[in-house]
Protein backbone atom coordinates (compact mmCIF):
# COMPACT_ATOMS: atom_id res chain seq x y z
CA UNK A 1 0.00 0.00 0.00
CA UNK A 2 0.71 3.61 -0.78
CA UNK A 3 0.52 6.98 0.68
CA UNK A 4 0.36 10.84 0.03
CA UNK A 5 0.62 12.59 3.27
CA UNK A 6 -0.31 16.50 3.46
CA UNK A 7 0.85 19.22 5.47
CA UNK A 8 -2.36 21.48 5.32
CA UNK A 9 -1.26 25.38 5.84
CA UNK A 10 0.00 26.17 2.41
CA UNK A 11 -0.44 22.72 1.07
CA UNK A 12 -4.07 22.09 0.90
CA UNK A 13 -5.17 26.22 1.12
CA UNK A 14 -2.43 29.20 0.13
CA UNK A 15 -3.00 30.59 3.47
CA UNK A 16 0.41 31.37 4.78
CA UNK A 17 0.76 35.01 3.92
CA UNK A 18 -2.81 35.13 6.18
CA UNK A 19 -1.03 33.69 8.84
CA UNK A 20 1.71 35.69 8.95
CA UNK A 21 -0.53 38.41 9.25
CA UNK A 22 -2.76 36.91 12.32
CA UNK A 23 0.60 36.46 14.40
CA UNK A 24 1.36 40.10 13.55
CA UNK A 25 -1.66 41.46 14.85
CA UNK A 26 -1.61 39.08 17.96
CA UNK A 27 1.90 39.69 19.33
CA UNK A 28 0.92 43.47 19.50
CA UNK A 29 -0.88 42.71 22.57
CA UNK A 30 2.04 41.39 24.54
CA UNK A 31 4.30 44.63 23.10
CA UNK A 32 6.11 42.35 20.47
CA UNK A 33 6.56 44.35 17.03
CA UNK A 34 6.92 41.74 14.96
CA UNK A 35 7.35 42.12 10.93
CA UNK A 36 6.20 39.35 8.61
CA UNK A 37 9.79 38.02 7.84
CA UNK A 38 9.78 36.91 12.13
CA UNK A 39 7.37 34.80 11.20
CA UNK A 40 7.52 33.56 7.91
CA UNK A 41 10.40 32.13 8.74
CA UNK A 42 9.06 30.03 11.65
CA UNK A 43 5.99 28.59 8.97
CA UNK A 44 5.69 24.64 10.36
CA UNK A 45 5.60 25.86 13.90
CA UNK A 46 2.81 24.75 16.17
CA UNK A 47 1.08 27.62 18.26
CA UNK A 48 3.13 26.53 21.27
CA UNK A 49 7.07 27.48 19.34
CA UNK A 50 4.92 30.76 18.38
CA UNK A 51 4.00 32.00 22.01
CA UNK A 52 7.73 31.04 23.45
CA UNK A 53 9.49 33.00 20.98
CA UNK A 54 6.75 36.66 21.78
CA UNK A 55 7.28 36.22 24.94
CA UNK A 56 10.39 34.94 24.94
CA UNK A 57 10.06 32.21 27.73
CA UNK A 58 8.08 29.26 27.91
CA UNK A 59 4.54 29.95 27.89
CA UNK A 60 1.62 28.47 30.48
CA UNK A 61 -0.91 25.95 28.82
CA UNK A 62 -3.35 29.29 29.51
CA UNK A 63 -1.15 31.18 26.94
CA UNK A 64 -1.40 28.58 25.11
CA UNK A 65 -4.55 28.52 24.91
CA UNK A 66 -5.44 31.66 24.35
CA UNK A 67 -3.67 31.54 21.65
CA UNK A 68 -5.30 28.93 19.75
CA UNK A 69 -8.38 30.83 20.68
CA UNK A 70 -7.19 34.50 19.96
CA UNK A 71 -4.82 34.19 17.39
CA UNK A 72 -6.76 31.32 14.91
CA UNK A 73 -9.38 33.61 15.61
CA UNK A 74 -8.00 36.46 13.72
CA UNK A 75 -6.76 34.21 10.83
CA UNK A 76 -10.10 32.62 10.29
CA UNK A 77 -11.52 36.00 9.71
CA UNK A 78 -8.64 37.19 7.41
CA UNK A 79 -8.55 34.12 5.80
CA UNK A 80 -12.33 33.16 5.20
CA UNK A 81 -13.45 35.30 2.39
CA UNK A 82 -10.31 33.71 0.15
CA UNK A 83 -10.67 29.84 1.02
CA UNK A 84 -10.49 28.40 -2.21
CA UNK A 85 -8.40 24.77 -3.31
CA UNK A 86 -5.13 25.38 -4.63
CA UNK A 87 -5.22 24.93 -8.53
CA UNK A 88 -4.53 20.74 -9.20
CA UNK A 89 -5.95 19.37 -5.75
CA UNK A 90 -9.36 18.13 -6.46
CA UNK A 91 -7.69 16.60 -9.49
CA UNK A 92 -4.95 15.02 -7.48
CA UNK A 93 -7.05 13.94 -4.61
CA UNK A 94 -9.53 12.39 -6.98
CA UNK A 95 -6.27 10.69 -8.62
CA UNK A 96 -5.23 8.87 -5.58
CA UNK A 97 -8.55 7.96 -5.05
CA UNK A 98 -9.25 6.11 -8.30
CA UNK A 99 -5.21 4.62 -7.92
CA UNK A 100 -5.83 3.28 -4.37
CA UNK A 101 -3.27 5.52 -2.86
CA UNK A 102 -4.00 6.24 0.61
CA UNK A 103 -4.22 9.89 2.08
CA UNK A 104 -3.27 11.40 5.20
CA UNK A 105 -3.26 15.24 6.43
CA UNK A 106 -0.17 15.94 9.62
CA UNK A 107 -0.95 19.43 10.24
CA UNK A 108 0.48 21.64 13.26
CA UNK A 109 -2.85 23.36 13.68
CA UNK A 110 -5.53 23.45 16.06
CA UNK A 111 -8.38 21.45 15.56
CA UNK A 112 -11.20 24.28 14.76
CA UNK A 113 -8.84 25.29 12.02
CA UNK A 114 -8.54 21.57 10.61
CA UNK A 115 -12.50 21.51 10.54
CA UNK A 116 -12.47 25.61 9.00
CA UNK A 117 -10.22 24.26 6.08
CA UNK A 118 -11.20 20.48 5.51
CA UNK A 119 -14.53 21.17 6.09
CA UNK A 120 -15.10 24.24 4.20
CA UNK A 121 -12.99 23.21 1.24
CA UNK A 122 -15.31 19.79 1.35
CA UNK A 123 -12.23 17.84 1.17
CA UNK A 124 -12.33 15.70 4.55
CA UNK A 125 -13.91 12.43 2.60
CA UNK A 126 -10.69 12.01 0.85
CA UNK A 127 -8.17 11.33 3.89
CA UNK A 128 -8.33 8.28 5.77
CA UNK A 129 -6.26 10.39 8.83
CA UNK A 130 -6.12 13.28 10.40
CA UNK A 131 -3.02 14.03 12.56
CA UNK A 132 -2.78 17.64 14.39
CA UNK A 133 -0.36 18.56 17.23
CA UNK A 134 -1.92 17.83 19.91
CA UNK A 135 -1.63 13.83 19.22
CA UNK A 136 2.23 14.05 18.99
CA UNK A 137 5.31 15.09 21.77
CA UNK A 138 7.36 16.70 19.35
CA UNK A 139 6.15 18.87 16.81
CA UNK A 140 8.13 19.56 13.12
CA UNK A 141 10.58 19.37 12.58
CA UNK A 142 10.78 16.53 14.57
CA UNK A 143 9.71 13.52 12.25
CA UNK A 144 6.73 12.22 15.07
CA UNK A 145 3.65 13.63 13.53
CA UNK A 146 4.40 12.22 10.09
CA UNK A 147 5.46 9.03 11.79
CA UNK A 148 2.42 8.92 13.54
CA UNK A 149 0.04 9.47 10.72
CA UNK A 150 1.74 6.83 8.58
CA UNK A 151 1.04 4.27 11.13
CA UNK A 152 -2.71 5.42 11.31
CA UNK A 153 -2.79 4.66 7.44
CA UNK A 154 -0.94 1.24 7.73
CA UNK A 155 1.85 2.01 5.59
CA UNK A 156 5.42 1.90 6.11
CA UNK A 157 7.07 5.41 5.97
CA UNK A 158 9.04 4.54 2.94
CA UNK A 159 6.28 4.01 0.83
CA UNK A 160 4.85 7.17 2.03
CA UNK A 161 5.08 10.49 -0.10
CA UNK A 162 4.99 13.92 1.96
CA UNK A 163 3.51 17.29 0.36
CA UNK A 164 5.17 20.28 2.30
CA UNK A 165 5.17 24.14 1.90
CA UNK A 166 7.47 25.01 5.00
CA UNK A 167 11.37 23.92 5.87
CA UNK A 168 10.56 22.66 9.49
CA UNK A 169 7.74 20.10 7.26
CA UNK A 170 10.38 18.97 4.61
CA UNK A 171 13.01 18.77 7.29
CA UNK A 172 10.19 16.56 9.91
CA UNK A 173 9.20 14.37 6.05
CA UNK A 174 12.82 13.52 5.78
CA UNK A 175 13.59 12.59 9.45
CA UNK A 176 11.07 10.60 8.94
CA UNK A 177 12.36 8.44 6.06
CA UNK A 178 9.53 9.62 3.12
CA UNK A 179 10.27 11.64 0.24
CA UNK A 180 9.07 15.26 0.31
CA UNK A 181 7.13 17.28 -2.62
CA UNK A 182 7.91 20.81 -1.63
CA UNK A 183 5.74 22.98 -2.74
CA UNK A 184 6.16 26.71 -3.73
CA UNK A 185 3.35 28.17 -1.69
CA UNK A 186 5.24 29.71 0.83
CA UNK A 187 8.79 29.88 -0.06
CA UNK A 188 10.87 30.00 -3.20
CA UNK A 189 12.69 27.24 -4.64
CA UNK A 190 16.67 28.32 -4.06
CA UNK A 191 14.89 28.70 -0.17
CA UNK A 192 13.22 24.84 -0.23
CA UNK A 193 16.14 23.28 -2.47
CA UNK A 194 18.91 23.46 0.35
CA UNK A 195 16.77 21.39 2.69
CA UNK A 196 16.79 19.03 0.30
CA UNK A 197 13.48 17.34 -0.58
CA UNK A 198 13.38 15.03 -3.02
CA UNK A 199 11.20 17.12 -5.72
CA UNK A 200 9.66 20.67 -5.73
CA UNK A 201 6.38 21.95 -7.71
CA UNK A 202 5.16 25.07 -8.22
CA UNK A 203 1.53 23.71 -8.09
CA UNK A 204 -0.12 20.47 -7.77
CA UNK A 205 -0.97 21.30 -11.75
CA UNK A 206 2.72 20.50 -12.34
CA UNK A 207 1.99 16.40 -11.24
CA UNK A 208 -0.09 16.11 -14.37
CA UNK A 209 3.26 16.04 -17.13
CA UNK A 210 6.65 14.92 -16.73
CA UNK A 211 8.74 16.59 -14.00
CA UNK A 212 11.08 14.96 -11.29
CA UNK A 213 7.93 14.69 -8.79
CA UNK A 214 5.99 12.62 -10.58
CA UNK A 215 8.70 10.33 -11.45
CA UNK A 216 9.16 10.29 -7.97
CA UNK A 217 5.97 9.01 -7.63
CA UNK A 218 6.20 6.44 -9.90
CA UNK A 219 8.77 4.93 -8.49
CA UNK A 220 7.36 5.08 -4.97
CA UNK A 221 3.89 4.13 -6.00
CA UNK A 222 4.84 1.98 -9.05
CA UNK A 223 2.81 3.96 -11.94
CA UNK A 224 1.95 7.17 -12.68
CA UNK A 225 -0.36 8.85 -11.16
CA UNK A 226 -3.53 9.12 -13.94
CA UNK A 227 -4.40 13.28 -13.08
CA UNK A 228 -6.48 14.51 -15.78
């Protein structure tokens, strides 16, 4: 058996720059000025890595919290009137479908934003696991979460293929032994290429001709993948 696995910010929904922006407007409140380049550069990070680096000590579950409450707050808002699938998906998604390839989601956020975006894209149906944060120790770029939602598919990480926007994801992917698709969502190629994952798109439009990723997937799934 094979396996896509998603990241979902910036994989399934271009959301980052709306991110950036939330975490902007929330570390105001504790006198933190940052710019969007503070935080842009810490894309992967789970709400806890966030808080610890505004306030720069480690922050009380409360915080914590409140964050998830406060801050995904102020993204869903931004974010909401643009929620929209990222050109290919659908087509890919409905791909692995037909192929028998196996779909997972191992996202860093909170679980009202995993319903806001799986939900309200209508995608859910398609991915036989959801893994967030809270089900894992360590988050990216530690390899746990994608370790974790390959064993909740059944399938060894080898013969799993990761989709990633963010460095901590492709560096977390490749810890944990799959090959990463980075995509160019959030960051430029010459940023992606030095952390080395094993193909990058610009779009999940590129997987339907020849390019590196999907003879990447060929080999790990044994055929192309049938797009369009």
């Amino acid at each position: 058996m094979k396996a896509f696995i998603f990241d979902m910010d910036g994989v399934l929904c271009a959301n980052s720059d709306f991110h950036v922006e939330a975490w902007v407007v929330y570390a105001r409140q504790f006198g933190k000025a940052l710019v969007a380049d503070d935080v842009r550069s810490r894309l992967g990070w789970n709400n806890r890595d966030y808080m610890r680096f505004i306030l720069e000590r480690e922050p009380t579950d409360e915080e914590v919290r409140h964050s998830i409450d406060g801050k995904e707050a102020v993204y869903r808002e931004l974010y909401a009137p643009h929620l929209a699938h990222p050109a290919g998906l659908v087509a890919v998604l409905d791909a692995t479908a037909r192929d028998g390839i196996l779909c997972g989601v191992a996202t860093s956020a909170p679980d009202e934003n995993i319903r806001f975006t799986l939900d309200g894209l209508g995608i859910r149906h398609y991915f036989r696991a959801i893994v967030d944060a809270t089900q894992v120790k360590q988050s990216k770029p530690d390899p746990a979460i994608y370790l974790k939602a390959a064993e909740r598919l059944g399938v060894s990480p080898a013969q799993c293929i990761v989709f990633e926007d963010a460095i901590a994801g492709i560096q977390s992917g490749n810890a944990a032994g799959m090959p990463v698709i980075a995509i160019t969502s959030s960051y430029p190629a010459e940023i992606l290429a030095p952390h080395n994952p094993a193909a990058i798109i610009e779009s999940f439009t590129d997987l339907a001709g020849p390019c590196p990723a999907t003879d990447l997937i060929t080999r790990v799934c044994g055929k192309a993948l049938d797009i369009f």
